[in-house]
PDB file of N, CA and C in Angstrom:
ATOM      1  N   UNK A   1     124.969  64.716 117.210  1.00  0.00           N
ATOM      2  CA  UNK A   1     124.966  65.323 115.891  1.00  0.00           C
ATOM      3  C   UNK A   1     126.053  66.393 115.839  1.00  0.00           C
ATOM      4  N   UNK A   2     126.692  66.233 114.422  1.00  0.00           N
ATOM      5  CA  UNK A   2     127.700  67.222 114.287  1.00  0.00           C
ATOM      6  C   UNK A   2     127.204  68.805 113.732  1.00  0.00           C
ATOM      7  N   UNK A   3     127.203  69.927 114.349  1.00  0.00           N
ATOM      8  CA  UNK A   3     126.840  70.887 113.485  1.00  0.00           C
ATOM      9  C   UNK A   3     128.174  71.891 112.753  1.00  0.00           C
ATOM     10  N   UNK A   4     127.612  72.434 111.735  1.00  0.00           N
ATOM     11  CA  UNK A   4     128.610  73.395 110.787  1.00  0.00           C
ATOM     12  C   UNK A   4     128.206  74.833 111.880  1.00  0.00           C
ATOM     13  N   UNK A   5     129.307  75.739 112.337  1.00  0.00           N
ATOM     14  CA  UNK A   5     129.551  76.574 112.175  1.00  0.00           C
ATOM     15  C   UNK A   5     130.648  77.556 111.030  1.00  0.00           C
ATOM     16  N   UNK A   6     129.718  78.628 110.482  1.00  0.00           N
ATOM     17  CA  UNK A   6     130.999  79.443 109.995  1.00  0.00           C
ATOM     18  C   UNK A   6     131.048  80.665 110.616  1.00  0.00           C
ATOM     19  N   UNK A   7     132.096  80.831 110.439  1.00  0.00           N
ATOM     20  CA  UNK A   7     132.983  82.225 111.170  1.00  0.00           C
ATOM     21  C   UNK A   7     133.919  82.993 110.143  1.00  0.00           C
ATOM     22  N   UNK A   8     133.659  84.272 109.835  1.00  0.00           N
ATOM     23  CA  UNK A   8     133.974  85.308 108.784  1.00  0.00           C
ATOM     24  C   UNK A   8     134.192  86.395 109.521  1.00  0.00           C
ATOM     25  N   UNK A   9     135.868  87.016 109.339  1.00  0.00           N
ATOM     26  CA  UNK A   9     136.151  88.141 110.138  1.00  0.00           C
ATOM     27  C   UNK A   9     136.129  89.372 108.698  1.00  0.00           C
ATOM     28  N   UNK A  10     135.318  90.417 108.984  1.00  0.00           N
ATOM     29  CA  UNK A  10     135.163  91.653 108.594  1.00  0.00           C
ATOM     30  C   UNK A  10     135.845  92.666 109.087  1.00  0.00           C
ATOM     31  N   UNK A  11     135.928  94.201 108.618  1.00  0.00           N
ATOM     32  CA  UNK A  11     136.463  95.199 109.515  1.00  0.00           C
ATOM     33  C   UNK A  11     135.974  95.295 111.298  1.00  0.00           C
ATOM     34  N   UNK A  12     134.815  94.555 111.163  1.00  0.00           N
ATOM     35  CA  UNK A  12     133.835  95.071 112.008  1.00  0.00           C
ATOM     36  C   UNK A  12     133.771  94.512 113.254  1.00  0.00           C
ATOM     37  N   UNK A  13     135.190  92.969 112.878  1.00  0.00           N
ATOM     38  CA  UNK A  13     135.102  91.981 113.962  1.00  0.00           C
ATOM     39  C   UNK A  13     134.247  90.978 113.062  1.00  0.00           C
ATOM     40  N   UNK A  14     133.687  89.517 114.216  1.00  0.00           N
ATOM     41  CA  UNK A  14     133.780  88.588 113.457  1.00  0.00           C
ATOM     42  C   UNK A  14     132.006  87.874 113.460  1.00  0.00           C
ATOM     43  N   UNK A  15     131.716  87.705 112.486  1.00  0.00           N
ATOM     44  CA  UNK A  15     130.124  86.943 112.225  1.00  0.00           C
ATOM     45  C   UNK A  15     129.618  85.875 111.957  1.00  0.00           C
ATOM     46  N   UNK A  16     129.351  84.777 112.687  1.00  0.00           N
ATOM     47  CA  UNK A  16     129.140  83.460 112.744  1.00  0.00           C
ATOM     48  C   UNK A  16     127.818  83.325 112.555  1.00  0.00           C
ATOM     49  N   UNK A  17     127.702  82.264 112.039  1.00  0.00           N
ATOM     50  CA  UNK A  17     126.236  81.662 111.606  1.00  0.00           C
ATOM     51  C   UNK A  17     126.125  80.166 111.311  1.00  0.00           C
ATOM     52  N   UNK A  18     125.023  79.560 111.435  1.00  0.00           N
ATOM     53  CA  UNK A  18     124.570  78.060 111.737  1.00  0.00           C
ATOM     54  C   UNK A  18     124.340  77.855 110.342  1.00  0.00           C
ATOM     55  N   UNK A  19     124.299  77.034 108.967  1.00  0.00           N
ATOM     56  CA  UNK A  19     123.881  76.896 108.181  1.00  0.00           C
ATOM     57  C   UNK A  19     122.280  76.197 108.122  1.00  0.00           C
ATOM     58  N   UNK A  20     122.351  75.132 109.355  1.00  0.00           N
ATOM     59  CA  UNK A  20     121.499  73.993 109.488  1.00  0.00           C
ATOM     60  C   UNK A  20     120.507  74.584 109.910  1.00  0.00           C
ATOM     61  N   UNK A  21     120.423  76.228 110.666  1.00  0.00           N
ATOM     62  CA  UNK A  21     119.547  76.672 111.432  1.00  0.00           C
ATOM     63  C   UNK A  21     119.175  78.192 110.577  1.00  0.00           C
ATOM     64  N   UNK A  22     118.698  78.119 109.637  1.00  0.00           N
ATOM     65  CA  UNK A  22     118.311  79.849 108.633  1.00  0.00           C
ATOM     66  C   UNK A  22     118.133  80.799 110.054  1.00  0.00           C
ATOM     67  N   UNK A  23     118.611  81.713 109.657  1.00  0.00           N
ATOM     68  CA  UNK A  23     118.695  83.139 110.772  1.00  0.00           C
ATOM     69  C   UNK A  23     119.050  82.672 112.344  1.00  0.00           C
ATOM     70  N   UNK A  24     119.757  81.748 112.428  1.00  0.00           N
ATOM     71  CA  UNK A  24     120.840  81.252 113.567  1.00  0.00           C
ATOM     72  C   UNK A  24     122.138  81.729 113.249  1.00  0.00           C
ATOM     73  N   UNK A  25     122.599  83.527 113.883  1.00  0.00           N
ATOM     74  CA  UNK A  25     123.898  84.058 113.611  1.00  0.00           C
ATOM     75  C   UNK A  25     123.858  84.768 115.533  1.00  0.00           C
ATOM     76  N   UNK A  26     125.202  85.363 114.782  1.00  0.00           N
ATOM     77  CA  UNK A  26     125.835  85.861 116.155  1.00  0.00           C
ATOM     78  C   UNK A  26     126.628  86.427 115.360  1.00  0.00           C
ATOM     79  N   UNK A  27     127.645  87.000 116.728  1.00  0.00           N
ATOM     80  CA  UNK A  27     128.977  87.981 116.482  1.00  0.00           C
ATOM     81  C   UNK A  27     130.144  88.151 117.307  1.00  0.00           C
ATOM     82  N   UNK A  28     131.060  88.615 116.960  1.00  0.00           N
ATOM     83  CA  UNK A  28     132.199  89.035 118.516  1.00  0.00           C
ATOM     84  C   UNK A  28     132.861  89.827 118.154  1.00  0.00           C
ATOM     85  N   UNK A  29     133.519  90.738 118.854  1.00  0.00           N
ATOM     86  CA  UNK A  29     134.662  91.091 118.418  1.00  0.00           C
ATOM     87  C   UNK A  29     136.006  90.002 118.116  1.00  0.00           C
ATOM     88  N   UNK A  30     136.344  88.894 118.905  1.00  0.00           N
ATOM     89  CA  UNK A  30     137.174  87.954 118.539  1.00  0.00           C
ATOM     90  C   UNK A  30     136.729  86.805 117.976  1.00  0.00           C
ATOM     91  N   UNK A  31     137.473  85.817 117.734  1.00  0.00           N
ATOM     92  CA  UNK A  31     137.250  84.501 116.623  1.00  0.00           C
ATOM     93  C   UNK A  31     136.782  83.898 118.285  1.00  0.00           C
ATOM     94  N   UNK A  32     137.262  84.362 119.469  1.00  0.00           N
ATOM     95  CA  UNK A  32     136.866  82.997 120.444  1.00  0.00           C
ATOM     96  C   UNK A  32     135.300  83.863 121.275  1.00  0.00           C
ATOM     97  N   UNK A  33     135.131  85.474 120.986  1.00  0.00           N
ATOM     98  CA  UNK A  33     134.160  85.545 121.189  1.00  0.00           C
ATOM     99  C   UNK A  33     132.543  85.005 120.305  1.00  0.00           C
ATOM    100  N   UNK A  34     132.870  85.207 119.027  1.00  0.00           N
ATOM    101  CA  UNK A  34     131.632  85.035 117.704  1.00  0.00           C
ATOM    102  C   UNK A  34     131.606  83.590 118.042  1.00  0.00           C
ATOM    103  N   UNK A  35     132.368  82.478 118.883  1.00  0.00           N
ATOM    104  CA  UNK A  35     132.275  80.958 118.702  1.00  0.00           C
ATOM    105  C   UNK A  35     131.580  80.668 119.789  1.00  0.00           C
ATOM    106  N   UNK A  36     132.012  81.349 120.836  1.00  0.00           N
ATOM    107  CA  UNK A  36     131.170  81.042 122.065  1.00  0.00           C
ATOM    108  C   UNK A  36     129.394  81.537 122.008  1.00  0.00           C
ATOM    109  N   UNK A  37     129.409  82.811 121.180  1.00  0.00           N
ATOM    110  CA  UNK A  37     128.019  83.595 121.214  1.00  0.00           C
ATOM    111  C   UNK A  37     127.316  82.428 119.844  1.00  0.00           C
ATOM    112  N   UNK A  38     127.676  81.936 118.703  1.00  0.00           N
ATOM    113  CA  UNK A  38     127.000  81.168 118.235  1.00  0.00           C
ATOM    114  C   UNK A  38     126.486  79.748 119.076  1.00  0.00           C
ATOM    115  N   UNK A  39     127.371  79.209 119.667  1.00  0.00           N
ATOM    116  CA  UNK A  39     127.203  77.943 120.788  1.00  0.00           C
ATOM    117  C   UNK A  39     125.584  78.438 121.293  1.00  0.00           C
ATOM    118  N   UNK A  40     125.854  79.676 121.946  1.00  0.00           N
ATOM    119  CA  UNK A  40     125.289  79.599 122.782  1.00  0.00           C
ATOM    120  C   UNK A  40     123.754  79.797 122.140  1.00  0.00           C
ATOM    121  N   UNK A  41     123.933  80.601 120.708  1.00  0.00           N
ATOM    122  CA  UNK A  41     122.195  81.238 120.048  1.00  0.00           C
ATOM    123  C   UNK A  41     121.856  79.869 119.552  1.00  0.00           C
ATOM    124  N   UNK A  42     122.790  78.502 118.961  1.00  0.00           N
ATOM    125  CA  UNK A  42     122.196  77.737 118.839  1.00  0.00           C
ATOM    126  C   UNK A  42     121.790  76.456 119.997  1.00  0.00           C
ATOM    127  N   UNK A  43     122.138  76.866 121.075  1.00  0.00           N
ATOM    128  CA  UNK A  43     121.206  76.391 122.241  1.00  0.00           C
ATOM    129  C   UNK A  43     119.518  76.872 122.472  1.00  0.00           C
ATOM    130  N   UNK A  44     119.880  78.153 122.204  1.00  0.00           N
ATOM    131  CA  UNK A  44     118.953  78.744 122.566  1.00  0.00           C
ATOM    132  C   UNK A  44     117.723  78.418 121.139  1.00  0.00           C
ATOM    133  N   UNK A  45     118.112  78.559 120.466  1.00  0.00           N
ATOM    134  CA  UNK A  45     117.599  78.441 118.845  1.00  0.00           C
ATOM    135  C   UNK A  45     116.552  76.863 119.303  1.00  0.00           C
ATOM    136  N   UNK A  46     117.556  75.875 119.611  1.00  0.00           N
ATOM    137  CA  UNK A  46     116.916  74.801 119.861  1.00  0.00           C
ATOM    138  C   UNK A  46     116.054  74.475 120.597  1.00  0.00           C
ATOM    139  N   UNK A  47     115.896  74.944 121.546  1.00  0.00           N
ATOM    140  CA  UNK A  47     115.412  75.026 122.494  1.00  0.00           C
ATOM    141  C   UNK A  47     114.337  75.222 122.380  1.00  0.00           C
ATOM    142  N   UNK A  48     113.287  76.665 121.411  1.00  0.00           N
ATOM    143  CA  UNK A  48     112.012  76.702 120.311  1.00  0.00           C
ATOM    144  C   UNK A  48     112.095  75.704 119.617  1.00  0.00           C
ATOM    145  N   UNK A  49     112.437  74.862 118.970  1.00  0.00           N
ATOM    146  CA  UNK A  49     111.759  73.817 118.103  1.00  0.00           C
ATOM    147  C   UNK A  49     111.561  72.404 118.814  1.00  0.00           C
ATOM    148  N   UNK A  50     110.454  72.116 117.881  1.00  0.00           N
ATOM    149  CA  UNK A  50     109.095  71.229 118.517  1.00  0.00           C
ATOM    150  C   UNK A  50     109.834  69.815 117.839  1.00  0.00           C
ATOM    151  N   UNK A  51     109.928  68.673 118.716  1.00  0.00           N
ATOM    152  CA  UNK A  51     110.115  67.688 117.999  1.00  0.00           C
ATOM    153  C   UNK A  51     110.022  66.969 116.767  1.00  0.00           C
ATOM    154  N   UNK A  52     109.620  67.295 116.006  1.00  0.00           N
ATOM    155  CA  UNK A  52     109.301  67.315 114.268  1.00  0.00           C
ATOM    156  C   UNK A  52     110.162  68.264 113.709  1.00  0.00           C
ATOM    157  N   UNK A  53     110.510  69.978 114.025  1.00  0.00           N
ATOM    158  CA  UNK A  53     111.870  70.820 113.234  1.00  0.00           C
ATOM    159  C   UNK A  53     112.967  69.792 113.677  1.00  0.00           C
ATOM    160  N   UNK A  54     113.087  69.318 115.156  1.00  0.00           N
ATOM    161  CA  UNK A  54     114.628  68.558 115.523  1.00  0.00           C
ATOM    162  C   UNK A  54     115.097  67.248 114.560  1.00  0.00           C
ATOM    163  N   UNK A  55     113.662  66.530 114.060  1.00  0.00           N
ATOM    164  CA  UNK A  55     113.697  65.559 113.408  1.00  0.00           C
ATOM    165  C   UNK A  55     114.352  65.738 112.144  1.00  0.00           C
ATOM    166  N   UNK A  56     113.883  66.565 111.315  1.00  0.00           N
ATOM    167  CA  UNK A  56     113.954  67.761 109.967  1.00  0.00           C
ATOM    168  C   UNK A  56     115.540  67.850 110.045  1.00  0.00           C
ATOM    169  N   UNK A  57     115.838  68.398 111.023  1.00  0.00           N
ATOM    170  CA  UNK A  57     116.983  69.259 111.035  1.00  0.00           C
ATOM    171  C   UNK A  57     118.120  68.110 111.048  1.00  0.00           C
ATOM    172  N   UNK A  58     117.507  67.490 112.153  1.00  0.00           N
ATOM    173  CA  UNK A  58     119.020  66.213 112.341  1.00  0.00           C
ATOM    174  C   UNK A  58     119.020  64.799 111.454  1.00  0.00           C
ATOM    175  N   UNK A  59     118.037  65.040 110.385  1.00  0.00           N
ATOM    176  CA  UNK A  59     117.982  64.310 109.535  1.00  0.00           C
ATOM    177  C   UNK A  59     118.893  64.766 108.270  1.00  0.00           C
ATOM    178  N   UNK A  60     119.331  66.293 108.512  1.00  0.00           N
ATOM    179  CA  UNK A  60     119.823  66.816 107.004  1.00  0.00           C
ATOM    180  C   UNK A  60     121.215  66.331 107.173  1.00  0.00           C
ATOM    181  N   UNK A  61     121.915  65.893 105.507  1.00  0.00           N
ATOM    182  CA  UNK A  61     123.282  65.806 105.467  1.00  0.00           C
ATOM    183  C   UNK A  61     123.995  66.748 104.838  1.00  0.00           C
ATOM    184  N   UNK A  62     124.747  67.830 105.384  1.00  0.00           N
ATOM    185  CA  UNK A  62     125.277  69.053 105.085  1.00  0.00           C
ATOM    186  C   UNK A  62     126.989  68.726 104.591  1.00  0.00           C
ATOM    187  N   UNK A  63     127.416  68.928 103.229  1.00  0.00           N
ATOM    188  CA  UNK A  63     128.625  68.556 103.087  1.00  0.00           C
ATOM    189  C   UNK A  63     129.431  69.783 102.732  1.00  0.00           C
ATOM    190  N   UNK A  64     130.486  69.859 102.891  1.00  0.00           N
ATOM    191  CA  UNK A  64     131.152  71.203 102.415  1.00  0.00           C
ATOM    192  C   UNK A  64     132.577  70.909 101.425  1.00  0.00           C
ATOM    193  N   UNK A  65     133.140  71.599 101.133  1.00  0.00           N
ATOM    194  CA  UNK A  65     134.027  71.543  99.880  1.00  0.00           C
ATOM    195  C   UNK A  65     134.824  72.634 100.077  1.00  0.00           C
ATOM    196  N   UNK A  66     136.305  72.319  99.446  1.00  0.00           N
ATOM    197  CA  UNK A  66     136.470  73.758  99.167  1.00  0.00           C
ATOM    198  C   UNK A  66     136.925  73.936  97.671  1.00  0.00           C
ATOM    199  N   UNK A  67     137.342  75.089  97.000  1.00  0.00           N
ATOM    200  CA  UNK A  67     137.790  75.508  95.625  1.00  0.00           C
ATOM    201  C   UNK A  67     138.719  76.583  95.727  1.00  0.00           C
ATOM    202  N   UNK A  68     140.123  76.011  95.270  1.00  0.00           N
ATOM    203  CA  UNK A  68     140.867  76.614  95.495  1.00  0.00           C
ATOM    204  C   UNK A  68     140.833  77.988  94.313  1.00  0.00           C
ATOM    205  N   UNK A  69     140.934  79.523  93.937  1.00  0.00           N
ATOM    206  CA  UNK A  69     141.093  80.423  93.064  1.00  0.00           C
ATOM    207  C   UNK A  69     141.917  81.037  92.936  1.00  0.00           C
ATOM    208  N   UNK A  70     142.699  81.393  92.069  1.00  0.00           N
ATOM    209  CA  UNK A  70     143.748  82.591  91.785  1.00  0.00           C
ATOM    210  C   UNK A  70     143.145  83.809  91.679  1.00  0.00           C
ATOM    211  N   UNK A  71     143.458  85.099  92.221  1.00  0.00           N
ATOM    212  CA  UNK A  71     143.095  86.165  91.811  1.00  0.00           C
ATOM    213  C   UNK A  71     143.958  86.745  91.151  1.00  0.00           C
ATOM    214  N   UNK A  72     143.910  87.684  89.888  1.00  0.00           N
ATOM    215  CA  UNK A  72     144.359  87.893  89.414  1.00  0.00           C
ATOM    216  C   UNK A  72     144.946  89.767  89.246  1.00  0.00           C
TER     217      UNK A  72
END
């Protein structure tokens, strides 16, 4: 199964999160730290759910898009 990570850099450094997994986030100071620390919370994430959430979960089809905007 393929999962979505996103990764959003702030002042603060950078904040990744699982879409497929509600309150599955992490952080880093770098883009290659926040990627490795999400990997790893959604190992761990998985790891609690009972064969029926895995079913749920890897049954969903998550599509993404983008939209391009002008600011003005």
């Amino acid at each position: 199964m393929k999962l979505s990570i996103i990764i959003e850099e702030d002042k603060s450094g950078f904040f990744a999160y699982f879409p497929e997994l509600k309150g599955c986030q992490s952080q880093g100071d770098t883009f290659e730290e926040a990627n490795k620390n999400i990997k790893e919370a959604i190992d761990l994430y998985l790891e609690t759910l009972n064969p029926e959430e895995i079913s749920i979960i890897s049954s969903k089809n998550i599509f993404s898009s983008s939209y391009e905007v002008a600011f003005v």
